[in-house]
C-alpha atoms as a PDB file:
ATOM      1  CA  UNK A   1      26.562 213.410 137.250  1.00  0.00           C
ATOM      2  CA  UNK A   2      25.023 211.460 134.205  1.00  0.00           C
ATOM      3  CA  UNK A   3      28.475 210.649 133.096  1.00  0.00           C
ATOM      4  CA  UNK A   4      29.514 209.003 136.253  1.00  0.00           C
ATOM      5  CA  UNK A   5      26.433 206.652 136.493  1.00  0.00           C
ATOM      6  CA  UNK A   6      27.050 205.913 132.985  1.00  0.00           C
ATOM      7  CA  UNK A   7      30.721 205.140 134.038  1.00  0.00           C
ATOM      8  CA  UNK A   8      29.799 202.962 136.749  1.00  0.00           C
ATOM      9  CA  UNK A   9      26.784 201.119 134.748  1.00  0.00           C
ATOM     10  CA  UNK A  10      29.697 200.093 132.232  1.00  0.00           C
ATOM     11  CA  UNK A  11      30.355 196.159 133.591  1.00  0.00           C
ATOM     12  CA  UNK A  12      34.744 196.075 134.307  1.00  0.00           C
ATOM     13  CA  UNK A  13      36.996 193.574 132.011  1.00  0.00           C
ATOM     14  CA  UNK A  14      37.355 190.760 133.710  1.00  0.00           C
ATOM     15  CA  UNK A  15      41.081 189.737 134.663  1.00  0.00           C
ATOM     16  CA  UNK A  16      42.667 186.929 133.319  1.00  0.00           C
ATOM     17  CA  UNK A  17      43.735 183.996 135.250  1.00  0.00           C
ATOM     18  CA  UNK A  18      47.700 182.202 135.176  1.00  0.00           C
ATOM     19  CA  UNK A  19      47.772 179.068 135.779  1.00  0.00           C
ATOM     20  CA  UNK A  20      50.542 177.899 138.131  1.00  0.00           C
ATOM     21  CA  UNK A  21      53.556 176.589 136.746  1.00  0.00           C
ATOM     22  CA  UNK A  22      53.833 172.817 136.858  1.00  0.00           C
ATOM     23  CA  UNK A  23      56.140 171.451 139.411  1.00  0.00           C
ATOM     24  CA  UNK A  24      59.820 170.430 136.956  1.00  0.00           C
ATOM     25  CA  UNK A  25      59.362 166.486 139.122  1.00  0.00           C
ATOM     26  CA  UNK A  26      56.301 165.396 137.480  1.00  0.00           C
ATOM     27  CA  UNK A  27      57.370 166.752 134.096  1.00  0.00           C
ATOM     28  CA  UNK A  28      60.884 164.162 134.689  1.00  0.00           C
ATOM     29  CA  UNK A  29      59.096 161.024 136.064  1.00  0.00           C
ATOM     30  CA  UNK A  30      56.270 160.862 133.321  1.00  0.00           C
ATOM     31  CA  UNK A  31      59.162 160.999 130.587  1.00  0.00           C
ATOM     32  CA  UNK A  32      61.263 157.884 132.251  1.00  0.00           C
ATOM     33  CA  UNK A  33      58.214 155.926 132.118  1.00  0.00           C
ATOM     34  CA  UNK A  34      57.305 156.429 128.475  1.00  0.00           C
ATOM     35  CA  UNK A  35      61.138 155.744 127.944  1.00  0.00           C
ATOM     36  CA  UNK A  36      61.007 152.615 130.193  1.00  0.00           C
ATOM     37  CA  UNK A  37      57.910 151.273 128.533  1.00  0.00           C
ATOM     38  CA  UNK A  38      59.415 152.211 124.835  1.00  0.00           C
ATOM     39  CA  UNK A  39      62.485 150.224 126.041  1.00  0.00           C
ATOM     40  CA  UNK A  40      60.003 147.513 127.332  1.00  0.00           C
ATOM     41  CA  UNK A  41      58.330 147.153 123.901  1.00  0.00           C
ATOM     42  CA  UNK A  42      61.207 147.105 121.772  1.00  0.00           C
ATOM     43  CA  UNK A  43      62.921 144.611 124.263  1.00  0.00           C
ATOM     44  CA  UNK A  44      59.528 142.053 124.004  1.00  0.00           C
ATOM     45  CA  UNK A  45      59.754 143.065 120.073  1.00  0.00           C
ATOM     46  CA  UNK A  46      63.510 141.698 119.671  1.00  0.00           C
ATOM     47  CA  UNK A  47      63.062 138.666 121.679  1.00  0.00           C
ATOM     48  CA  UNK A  48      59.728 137.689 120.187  1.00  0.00           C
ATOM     49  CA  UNK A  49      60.854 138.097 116.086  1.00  0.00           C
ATOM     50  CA  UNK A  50      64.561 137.828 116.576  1.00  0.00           C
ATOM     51  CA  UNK A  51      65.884 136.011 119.900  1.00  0.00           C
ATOM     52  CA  UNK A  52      63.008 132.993 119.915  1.00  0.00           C
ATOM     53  CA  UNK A  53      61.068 133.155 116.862  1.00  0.00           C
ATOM     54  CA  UNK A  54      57.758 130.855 116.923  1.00  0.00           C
ATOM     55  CA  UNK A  55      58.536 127.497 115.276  1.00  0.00           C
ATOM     56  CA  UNK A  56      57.126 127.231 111.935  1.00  0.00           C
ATOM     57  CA  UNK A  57      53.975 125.340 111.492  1.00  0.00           C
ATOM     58  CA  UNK A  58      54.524 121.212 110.839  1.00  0.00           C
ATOM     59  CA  UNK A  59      52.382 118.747 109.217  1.00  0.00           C
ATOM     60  CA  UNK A  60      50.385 117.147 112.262  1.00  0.00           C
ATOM     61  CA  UNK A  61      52.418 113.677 113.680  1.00  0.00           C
ATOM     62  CA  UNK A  62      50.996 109.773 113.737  1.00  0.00           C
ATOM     63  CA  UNK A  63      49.862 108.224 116.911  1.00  0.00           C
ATOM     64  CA  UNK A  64      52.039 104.956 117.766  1.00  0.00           C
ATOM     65  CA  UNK A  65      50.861 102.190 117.891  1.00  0.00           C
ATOM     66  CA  UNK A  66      51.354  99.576 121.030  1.00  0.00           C
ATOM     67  CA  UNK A  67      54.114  97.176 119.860  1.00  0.00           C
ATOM     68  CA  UNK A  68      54.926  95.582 123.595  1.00  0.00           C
ATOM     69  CA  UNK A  69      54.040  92.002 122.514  1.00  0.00           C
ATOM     70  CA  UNK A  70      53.765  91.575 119.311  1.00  0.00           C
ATOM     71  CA  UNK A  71      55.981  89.717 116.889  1.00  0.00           C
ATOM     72  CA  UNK A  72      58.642  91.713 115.564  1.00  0.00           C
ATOM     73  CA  UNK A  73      57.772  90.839 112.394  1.00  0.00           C
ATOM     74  CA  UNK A  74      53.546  91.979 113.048  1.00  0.00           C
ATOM     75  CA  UNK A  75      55.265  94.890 114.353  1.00  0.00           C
ATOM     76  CA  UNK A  76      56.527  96.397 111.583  1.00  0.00           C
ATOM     77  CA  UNK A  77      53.453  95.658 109.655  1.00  0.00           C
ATOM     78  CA  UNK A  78      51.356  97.521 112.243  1.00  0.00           C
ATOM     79  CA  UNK A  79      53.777 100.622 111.992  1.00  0.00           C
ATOM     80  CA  UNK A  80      53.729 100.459 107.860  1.00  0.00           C
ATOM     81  CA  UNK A  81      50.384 100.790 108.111  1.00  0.00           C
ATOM     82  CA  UNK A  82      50.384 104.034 109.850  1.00  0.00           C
ATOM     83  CA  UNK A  83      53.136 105.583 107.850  1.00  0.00           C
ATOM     84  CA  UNK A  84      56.100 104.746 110.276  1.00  0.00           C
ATOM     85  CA  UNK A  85      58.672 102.323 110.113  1.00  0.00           C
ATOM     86  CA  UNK A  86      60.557  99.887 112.137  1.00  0.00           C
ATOM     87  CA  UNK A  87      63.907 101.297 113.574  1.00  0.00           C
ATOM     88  CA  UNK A  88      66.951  99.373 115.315  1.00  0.00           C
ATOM     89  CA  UNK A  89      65.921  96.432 117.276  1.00  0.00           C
ATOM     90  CA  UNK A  90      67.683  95.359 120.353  1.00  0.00           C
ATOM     91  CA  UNK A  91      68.275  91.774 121.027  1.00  0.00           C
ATOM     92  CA  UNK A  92      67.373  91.372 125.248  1.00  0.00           C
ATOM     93  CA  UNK A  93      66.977  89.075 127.399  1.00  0.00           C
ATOM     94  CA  UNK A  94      63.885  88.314 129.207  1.00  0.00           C
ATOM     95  CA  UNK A  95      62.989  85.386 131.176  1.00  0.00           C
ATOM     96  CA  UNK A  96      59.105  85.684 130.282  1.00  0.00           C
ATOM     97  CA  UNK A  97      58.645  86.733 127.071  1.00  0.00           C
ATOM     98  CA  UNK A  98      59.525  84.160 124.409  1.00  0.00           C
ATOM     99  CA  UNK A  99      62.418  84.764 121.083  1.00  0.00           C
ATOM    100  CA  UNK A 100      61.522  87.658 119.193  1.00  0.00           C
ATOM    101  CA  UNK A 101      58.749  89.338 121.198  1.00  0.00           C
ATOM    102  CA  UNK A 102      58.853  93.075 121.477  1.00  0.00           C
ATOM    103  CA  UNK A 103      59.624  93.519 124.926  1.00  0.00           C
ATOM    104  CA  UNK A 104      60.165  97.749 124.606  1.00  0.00           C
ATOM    105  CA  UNK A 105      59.753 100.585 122.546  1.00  0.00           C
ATOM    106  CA  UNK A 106      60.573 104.088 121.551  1.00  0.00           C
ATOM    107  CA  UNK A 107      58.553 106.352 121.476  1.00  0.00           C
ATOM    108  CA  UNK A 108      55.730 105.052 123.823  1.00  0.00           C
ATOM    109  CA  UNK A 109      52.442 104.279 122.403  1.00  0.00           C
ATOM    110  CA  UNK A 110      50.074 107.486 121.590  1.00  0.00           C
ATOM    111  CA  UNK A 111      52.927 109.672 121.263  1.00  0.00           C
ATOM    112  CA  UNK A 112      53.460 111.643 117.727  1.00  0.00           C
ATOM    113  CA  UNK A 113      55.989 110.995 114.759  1.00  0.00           C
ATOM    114  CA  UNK A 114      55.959 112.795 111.719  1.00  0.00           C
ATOM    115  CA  UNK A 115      55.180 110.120 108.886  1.00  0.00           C
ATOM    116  CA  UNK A 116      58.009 108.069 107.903  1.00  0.00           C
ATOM    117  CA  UNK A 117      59.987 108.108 111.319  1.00  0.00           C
ATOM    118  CA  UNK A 118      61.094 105.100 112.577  1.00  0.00           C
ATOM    119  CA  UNK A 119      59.930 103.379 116.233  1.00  0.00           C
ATOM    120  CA  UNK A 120      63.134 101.957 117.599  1.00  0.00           C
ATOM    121  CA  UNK A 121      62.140  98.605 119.640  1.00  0.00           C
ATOM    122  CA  UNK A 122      64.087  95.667 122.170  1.00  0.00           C
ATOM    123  CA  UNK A 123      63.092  92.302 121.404  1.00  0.00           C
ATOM    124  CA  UNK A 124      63.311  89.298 123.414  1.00  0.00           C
ATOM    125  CA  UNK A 125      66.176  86.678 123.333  1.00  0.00           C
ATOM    126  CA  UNK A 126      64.524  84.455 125.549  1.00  0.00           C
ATOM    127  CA  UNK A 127      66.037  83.511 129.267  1.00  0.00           C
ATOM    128  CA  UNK A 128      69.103  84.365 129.635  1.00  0.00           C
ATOM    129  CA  UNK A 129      72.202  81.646 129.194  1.00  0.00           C
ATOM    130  CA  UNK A 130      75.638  80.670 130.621  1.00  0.00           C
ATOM    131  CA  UNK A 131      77.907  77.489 130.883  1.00  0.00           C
ATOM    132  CA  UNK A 132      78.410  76.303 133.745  1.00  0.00           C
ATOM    133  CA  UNK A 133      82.599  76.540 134.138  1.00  0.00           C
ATOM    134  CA  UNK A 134      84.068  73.646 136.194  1.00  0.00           C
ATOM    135  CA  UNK A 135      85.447  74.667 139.570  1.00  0.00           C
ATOM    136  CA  UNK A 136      86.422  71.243 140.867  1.00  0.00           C
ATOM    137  CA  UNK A 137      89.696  71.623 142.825  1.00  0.00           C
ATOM    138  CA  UNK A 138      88.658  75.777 143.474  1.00  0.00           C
ATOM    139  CA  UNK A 139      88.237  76.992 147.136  1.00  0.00           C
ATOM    140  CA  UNK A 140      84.671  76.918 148.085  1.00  0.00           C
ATOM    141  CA  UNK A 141      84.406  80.471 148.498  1.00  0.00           C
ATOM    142  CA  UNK A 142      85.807  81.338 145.361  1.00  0.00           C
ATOM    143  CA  UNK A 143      83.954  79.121 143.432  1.00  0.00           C
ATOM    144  CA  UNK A 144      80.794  80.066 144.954  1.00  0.00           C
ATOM    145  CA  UNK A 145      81.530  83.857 143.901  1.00  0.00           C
ATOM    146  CA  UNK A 146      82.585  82.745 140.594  1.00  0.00           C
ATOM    147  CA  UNK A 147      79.202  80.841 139.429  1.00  0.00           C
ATOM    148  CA  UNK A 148      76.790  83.819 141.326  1.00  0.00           C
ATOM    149  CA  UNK A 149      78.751  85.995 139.002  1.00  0.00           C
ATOM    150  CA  UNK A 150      77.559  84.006 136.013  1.00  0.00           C
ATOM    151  CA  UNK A 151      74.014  84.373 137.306  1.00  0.00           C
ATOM    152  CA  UNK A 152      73.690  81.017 139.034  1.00  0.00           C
ATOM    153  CA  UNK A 153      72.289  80.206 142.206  1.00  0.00           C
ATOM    154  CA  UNK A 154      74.945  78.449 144.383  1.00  0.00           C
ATOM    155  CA  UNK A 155      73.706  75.657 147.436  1.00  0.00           C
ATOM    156  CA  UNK A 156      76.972  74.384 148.977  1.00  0.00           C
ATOM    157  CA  UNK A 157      76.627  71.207 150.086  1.00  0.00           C
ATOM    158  CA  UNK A 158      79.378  69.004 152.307  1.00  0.00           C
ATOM    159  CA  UNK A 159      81.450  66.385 150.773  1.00  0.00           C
ATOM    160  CA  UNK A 160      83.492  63.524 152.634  1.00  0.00           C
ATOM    161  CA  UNK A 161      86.439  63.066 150.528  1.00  0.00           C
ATOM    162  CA  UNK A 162      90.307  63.068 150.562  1.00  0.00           C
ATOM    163  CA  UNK A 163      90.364  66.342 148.894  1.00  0.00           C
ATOM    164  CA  UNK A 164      91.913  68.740 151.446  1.00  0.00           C
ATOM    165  CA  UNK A 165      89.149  70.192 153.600  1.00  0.00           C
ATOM    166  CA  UNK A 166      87.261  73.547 151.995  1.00  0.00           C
ATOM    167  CA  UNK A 167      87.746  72.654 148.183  1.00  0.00           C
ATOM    168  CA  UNK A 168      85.031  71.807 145.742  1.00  0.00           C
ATOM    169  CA  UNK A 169      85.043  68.086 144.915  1.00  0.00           C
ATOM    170  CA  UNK A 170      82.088  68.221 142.225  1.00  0.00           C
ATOM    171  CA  UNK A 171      78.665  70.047 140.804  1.00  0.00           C
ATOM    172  CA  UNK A 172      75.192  69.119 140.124  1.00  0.00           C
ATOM    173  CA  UNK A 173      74.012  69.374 137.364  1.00  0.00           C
ATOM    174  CA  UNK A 174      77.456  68.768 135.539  1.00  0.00           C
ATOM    175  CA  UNK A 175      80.219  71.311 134.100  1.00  0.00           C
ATOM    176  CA  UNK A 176      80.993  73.050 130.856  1.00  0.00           C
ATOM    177  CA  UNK A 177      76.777  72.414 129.693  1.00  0.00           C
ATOM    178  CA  UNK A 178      75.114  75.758 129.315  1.00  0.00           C
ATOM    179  CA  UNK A 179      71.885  76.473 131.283  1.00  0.00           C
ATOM    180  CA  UNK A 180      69.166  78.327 131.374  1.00  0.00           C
ATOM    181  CA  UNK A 181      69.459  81.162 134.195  1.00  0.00           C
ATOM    182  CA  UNK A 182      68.596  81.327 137.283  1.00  0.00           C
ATOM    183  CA  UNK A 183      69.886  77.613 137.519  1.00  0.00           C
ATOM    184  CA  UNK A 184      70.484  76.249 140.796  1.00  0.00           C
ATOM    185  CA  UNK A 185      73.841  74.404 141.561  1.00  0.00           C
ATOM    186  CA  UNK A 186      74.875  72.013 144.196  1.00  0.00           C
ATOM    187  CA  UNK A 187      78.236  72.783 145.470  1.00  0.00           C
ATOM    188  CA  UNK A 188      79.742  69.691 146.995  1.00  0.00           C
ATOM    189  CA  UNK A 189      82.584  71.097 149.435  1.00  0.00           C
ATOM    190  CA  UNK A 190      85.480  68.604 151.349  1.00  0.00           C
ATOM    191  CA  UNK A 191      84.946  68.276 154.662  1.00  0.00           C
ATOM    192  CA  UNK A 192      88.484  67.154 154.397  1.00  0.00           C
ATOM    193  CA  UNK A 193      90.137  63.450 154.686  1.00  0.00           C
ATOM    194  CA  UNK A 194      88.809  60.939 157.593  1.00  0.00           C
ATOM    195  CA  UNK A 195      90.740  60.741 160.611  1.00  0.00           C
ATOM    196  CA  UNK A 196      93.141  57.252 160.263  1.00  0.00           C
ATOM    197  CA  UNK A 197      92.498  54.471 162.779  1.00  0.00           C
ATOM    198  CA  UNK A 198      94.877  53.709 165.292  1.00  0.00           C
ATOM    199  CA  UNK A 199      97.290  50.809 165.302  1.00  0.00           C
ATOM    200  CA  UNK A 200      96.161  48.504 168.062  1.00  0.00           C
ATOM    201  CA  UNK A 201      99.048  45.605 167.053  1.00  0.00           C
ATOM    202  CA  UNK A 202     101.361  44.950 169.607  1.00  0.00           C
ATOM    203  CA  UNK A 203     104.640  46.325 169.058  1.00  0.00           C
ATOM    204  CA  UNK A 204     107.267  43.551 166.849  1.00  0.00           C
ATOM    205  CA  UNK A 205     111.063  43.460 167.487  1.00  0.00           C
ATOM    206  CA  UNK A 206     113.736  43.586 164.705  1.00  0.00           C
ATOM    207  CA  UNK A 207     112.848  39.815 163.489  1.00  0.00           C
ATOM    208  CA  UNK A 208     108.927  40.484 163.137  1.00  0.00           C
ATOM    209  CA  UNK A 209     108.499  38.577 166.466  1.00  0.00           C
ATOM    210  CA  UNK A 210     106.123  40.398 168.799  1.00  0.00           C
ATOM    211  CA  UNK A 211     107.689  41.403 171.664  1.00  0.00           C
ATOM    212  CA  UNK A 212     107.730  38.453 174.889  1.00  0.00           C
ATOM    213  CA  UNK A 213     106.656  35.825 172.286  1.00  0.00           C
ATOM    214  CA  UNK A 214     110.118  33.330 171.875  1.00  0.00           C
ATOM    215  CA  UNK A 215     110.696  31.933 168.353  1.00  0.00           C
ATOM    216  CA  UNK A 216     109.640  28.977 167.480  1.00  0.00           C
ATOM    217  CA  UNK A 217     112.039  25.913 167.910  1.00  0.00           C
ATOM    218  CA  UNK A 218     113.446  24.340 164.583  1.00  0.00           C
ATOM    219  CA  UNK A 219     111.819  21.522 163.943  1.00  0.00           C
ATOM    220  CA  UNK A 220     113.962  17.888 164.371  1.00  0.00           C
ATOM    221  CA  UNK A 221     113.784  14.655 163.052  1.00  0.00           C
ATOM    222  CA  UNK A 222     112.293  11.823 164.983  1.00  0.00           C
ATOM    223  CA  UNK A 223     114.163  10.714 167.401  1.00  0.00           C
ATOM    224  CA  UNK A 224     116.727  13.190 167.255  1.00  0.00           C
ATOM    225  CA  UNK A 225     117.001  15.750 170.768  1.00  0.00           C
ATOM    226  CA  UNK A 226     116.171  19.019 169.651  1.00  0.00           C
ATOM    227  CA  UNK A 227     119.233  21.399 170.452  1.00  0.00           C
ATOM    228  CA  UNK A 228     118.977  24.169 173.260  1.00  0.00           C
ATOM    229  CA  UNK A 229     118.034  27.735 171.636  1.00  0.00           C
ATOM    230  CA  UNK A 230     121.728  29.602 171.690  1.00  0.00           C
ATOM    231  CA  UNK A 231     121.782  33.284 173.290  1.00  0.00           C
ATOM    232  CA  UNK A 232     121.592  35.979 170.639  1.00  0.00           C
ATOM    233  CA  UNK A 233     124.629  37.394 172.557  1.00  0.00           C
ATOM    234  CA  UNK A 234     126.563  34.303 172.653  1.00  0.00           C
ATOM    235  CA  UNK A 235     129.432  33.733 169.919  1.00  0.00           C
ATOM    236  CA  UNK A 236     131.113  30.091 169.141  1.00  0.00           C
END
């Protein structure tokens, strides 16, 4: 009897617990993403150090100066004083600034240049200039399209001459002179040759007698009877 309360007394081994297996689809998805974001990091790694490598450092730039209407020549004494230089200029017409005016540049003003670059410009040529060709003798019409080629503006004007009608007679100001554009020019155009006036002479027969006048009688000496008139059809 005193063994069996000693036997039940005696606390039992407790059993040990298994953990459930793990399901196999967790196991697969956590090893694609650590082999999509390896694949991630070595793709960012190439194209970072290898594809697009970060420019190497430069020395910092010089500001440009504003160069838009200055002389060319105080030009390139503003940009030698920054460290820059003048580059090509471009002769260019311009009817408002005067010969040899920077009328453009490049780069703009307050953008950067490494020292020693060059600022390319445009300087002005003044207005612009063409002769005036001479189209006397031309069609109107193709004279007209002729000098607005050139730049000039074209008032046609009408002309009464004996130049066939439609053709350009003359020009104001004169030909072949070269001019300052816009120039206006006065196209004279033929309105063609005035009408004749009518004859109003009675007509004359073959002896330059007008018609129903009779000749006049020969004259005779005095006293002598002046002899009849004989028949133009009459033969002796």
């Amino acid at each position: 009897m005193g063994m069996l309360q000693d036997a039940m007394r005696r606390p039992r081994p407790a059993r040990a617990t298994v953990a459930p297996p793990r399901p196999r689809w967790r196991r697969m998805v956590g090893m694609a993403i650590a082999a999509a974001a390896a694949a991630f990091g070595l793709g960012y790694a190439v194209a970072v150090f290898v594809l697009f490598p970060a420019p190497e450092a430069t020395t910092r730039g010089v500001a440009v100066p504003k160069l838009v209407g200055q002389d060319s020549a105080f030009a390139a004494q503003a940009l030698a004083r920054v460290q820059l230089r003048l580059g090509e200029a471009t002769p260019l017409p311009d009817p408002d600034a005067p010969p040899g005016v920077v009328v453009a540049q490049d780069p703009l003003p307050g953008q950067q240049l490494p020292p020693g670059e060059a600022v390319r410009v445009a300087v002005s040529t003044g207005p612009a200039q063409a002769t005036l060709p001479d189209v006397v003798g031309m069609s109107a019409a193709r004279a007209q399209a002729l000098l607005e080629s050139l730049g000039f503006r074209v008032v046609p004007r009408v002309d009464s001459a004996f130049a066939p009608a439609g053709t350009v007679t003359r020009t104001e100001p004169r030909a072949e002179v070269p001019y300052e554009l816009p120039q206006e020019v006065e196209l004279f155009v033929s309105a063609g040759p005035p009408p004749q006036p009518q004859d109003t002479l009675a007509p004359v027969d073959t002896l330059g007698v007008p018609a129903g006048v009779p000749p006049n009688p020969v004259p005779t000496p005095l006293g002598v009877p002046a002899r009849p008139a004989t028949p133009p059809d009459t033969i002796h």
